[in-house]
N, C-alpha and C. Protein backbone atom coordinates (compact mmCIF):
# COMPACT_ATOMS: atom_id res chain seq x y z
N UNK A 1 -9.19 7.93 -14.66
CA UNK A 1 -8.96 6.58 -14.22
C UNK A 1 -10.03 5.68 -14.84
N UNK A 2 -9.84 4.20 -15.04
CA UNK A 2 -10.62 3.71 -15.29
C UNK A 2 -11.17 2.51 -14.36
N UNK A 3 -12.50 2.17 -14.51
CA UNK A 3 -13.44 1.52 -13.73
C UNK A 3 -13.66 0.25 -14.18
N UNK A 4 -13.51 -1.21 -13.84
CA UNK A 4 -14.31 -2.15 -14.80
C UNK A 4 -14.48 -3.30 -13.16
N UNK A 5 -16.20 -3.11 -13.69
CA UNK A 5 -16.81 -4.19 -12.38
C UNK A 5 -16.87 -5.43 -12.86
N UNK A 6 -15.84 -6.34 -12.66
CA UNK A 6 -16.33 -7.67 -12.68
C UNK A 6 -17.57 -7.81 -12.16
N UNK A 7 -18.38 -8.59 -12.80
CA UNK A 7 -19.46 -9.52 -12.40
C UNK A 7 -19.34 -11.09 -12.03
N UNK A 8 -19.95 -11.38 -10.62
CA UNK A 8 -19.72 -12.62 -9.75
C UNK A 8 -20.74 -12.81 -8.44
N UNK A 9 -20.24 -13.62 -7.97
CA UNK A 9 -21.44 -14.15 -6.92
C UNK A 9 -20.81 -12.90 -6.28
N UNK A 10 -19.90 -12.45 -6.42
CA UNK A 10 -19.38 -11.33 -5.69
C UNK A 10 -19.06 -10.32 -6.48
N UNK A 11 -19.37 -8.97 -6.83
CA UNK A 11 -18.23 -8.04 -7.64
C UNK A 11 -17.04 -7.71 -7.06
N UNK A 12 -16.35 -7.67 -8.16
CA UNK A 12 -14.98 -7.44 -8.29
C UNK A 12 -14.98 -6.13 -8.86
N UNK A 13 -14.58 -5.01 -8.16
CA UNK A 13 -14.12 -3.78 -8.68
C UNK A 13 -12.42 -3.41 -8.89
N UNK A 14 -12.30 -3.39 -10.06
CA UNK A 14 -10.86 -3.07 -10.59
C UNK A 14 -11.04 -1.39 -11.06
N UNK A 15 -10.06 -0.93 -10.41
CA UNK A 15 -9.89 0.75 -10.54
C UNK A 15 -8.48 0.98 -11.27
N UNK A 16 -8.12 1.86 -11.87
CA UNK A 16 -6.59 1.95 -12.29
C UNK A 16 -6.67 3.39 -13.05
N UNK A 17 -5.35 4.32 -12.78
CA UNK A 17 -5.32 5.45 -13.52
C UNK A 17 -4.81 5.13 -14.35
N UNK A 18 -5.43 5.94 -15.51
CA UNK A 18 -5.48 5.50 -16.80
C UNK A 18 -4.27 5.34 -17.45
N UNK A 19 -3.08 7.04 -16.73
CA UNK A 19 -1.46 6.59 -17.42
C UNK A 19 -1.28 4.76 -17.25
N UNK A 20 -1.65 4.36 -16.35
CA UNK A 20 -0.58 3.08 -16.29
C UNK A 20 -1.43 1.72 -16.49
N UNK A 21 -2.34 1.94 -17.24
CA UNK A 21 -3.47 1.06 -17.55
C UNK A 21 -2.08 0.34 -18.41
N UNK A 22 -2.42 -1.27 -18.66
CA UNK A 22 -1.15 -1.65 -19.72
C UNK A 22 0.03 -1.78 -19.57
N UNK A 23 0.68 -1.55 -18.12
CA UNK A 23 1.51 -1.04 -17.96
C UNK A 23 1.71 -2.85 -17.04
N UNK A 24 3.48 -3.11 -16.76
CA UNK A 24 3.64 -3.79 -15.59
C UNK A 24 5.53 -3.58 -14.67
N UNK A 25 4.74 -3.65 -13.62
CA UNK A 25 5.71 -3.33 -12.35
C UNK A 25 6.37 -4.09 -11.90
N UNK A 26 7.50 -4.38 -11.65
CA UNK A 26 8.20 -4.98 -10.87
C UNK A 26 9.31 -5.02 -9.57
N UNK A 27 9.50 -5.32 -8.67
CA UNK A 27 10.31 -4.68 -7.67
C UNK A 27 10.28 -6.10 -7.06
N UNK A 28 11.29 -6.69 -7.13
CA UNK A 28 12.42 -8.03 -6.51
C UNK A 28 11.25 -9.26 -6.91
N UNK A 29 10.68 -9.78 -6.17
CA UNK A 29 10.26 -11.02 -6.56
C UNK A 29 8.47 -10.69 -7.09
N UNK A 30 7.91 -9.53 -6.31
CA UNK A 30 6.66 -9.22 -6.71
C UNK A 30 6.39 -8.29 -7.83
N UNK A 31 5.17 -8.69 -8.82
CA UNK A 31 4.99 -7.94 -9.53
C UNK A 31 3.49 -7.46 -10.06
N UNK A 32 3.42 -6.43 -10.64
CA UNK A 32 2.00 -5.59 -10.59
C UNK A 32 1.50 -5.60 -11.94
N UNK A 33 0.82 -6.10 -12.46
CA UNK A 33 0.92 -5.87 -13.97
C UNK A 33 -0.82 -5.56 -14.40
N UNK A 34 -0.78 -4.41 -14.82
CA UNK A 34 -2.14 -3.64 -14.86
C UNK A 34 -2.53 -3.79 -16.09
N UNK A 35 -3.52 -5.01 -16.67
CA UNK A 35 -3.94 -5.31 -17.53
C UNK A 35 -4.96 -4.83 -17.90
N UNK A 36 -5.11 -4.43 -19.63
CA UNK A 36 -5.89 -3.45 -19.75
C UNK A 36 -7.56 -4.44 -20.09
N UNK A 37 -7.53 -6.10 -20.15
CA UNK A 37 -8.87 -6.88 -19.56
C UNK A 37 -8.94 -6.49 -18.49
N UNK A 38 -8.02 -6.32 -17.71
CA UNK A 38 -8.66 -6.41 -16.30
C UNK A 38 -9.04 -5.38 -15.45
N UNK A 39 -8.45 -4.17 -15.98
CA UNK A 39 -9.38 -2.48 -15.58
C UNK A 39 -9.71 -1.77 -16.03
N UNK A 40 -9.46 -2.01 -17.49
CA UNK A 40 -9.88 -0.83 -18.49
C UNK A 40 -11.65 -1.22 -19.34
N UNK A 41 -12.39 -0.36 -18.75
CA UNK A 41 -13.53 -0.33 -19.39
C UNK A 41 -14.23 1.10 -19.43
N UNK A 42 -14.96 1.26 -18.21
CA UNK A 42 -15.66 2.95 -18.25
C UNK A 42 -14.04 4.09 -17.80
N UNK A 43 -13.82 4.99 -18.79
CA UNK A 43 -12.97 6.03 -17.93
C UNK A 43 -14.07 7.13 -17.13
N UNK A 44 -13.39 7.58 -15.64
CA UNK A 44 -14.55 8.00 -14.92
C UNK A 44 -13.49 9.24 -14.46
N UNK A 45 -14.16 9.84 -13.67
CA UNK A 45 -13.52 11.62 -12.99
C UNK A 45 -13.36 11.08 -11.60
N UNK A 46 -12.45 12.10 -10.73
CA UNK A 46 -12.43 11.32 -9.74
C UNK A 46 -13.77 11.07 -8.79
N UNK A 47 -14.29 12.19 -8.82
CA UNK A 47 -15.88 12.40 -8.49
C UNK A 47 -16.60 11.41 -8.69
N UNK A 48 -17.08 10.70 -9.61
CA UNK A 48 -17.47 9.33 -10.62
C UNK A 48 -16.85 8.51 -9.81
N UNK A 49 -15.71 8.42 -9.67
CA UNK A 49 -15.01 7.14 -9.23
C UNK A 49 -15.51 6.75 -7.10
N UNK A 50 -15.68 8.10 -6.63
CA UNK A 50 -15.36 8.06 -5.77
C UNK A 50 -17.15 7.47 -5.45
N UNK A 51 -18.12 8.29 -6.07
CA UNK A 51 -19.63 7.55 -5.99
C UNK A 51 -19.76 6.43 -5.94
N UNK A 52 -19.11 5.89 -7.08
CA UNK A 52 -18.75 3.93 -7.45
C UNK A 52 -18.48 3.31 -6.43
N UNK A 53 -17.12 3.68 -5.86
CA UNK A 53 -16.32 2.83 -4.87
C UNK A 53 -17.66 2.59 -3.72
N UNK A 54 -17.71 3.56 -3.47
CA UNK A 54 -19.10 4.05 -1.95
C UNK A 54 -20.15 3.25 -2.48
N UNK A 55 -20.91 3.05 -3.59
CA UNK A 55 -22.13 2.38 -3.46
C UNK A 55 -21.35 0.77 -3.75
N UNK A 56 -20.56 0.19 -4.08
CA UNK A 56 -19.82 -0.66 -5.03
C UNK A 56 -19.70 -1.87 -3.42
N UNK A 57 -19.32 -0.33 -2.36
CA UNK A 57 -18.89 -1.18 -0.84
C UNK A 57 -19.93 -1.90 -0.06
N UNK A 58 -21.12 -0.85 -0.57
CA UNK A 58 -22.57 -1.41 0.10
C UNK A 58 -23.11 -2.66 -0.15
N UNK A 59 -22.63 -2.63 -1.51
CA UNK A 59 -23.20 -4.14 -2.27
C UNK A 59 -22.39 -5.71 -2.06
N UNK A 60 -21.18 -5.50 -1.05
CA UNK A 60 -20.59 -6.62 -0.57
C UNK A 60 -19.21 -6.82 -1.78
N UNK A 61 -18.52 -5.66 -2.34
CA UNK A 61 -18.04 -6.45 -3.41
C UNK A 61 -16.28 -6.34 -2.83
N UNK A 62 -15.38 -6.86 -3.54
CA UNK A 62 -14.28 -6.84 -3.43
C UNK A 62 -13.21 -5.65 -4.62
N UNK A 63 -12.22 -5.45 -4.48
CA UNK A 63 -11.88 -4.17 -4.97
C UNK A 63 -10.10 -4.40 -4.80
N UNK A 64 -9.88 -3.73 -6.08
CA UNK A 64 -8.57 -4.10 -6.58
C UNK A 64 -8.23 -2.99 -7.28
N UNK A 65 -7.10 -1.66 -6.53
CA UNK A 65 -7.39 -0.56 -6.87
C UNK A 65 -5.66 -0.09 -7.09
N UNK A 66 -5.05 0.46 -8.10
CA UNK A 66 -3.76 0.96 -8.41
C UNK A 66 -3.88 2.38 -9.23
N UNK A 67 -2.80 3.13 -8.62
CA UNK A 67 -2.49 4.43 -9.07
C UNK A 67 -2.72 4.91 -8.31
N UNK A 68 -1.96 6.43 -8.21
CA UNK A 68 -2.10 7.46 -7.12
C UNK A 68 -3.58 7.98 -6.55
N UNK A 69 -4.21 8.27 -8.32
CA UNK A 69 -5.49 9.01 -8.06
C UNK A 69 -6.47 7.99 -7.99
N UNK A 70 -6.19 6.90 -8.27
CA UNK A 70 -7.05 5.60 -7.79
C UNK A 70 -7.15 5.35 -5.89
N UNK A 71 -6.12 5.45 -5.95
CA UNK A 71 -5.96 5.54 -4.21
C UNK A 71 -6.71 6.71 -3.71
N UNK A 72 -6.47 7.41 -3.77
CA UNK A 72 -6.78 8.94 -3.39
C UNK A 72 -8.54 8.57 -3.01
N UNK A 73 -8.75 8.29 -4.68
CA UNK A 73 -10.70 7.95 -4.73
C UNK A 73 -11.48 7.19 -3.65
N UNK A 74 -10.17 5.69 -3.58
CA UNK A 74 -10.53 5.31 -2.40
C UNK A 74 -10.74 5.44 -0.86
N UNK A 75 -9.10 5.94 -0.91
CA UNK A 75 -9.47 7.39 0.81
C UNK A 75 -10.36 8.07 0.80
N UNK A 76 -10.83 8.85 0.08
CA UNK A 76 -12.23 9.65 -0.07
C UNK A 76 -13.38 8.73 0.07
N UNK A 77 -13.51 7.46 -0.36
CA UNK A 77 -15.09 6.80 -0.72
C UNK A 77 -14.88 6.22 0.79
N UNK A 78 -13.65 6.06 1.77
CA UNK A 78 -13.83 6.06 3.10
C UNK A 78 -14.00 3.92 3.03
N UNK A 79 -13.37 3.56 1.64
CA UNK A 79 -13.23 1.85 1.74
C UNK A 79 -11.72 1.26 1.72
N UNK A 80 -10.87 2.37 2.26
CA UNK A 80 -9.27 1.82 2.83
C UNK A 80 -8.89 3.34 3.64
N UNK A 81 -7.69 2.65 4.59
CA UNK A 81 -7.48 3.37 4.51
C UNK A 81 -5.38 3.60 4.68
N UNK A 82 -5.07 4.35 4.99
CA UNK A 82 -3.33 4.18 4.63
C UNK A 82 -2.57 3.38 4.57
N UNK A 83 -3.02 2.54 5.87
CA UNK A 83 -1.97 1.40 6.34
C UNK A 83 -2.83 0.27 5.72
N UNK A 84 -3.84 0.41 4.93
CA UNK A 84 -4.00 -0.43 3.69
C UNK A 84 -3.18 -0.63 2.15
N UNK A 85 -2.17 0.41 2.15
CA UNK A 85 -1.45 0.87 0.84
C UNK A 85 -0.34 -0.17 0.64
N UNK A 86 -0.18 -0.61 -0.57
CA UNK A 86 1.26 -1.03 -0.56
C UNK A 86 1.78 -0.22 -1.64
N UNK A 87 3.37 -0.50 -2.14
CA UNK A 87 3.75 -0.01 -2.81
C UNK A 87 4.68 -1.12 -3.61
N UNK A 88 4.64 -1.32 -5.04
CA UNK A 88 5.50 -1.97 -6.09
C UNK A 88 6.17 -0.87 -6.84
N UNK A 89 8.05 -0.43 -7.05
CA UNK A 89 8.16 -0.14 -7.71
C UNK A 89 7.68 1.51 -7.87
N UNK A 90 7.12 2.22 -5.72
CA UNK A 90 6.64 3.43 -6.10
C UNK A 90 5.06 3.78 -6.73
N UNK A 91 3.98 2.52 -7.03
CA UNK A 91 2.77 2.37 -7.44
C UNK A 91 2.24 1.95 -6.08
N UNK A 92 1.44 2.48 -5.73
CA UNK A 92 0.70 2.55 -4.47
C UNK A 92 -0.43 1.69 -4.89
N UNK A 93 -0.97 0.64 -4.74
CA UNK A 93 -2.38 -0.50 -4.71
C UNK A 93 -2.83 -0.90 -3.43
N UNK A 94 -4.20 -1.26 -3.25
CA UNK A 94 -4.43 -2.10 -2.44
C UNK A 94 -5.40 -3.48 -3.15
N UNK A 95 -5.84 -3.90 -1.68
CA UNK A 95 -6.44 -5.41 -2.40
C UNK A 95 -7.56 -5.37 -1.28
N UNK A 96 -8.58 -4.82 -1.24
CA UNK A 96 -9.91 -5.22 -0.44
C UNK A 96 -10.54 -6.52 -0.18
N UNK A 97 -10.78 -6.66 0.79
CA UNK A 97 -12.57 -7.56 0.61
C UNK A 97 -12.94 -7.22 1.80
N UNK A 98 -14.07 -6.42 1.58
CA UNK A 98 -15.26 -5.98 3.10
C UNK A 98 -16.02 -7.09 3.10
């Protein structure tokens, strides 16, 4: 999956597995479109990913996370949790701000 922290008065963490980096979704009027500016920078393991999310939460930031094993990282780093999930099209995302 890949990792890319916006920098801001706030960070912005964008997560995305890597199949669908580039990729865009659609299902009736909403749509998901996983731009590869907007998450593709470090590719990380899920292990990697899941460290990130956890220190990423401490630091006040916001988080914008798609794909299965992107999700997954996040249930594990313990910063969403199910009935945080949506789904476009069968792509499971959420949209944080702690």
């Amino acid at each position: 999956m890949y990792i890319k922290i916006h920098k801001s008065y706030r960070n912005v963490v964008a997560v995305c597995d890597s199949e669908i980096v580039g990729k865009t979704f659609e299902e009736g009027k909403r749509i998901l479109d996983c731009r590869e500016s907007f998450y593709k920078d470090k590719k990380v393991s899920h292990e990697e990913a899941v460290k990130i999310l956890q220190k990423e939460s401490e630091e006040d930031a916001t988080f914008n996370i798609v794909g299965q094993k992107s999700i997954q990282a996040a249930l594990e780093a313990g910063i969403i949790e199910k009935e945080d999930i949506s789904t476009i099209n069968n792509i499971p995302f959420t949209l944080i701000l702690l």
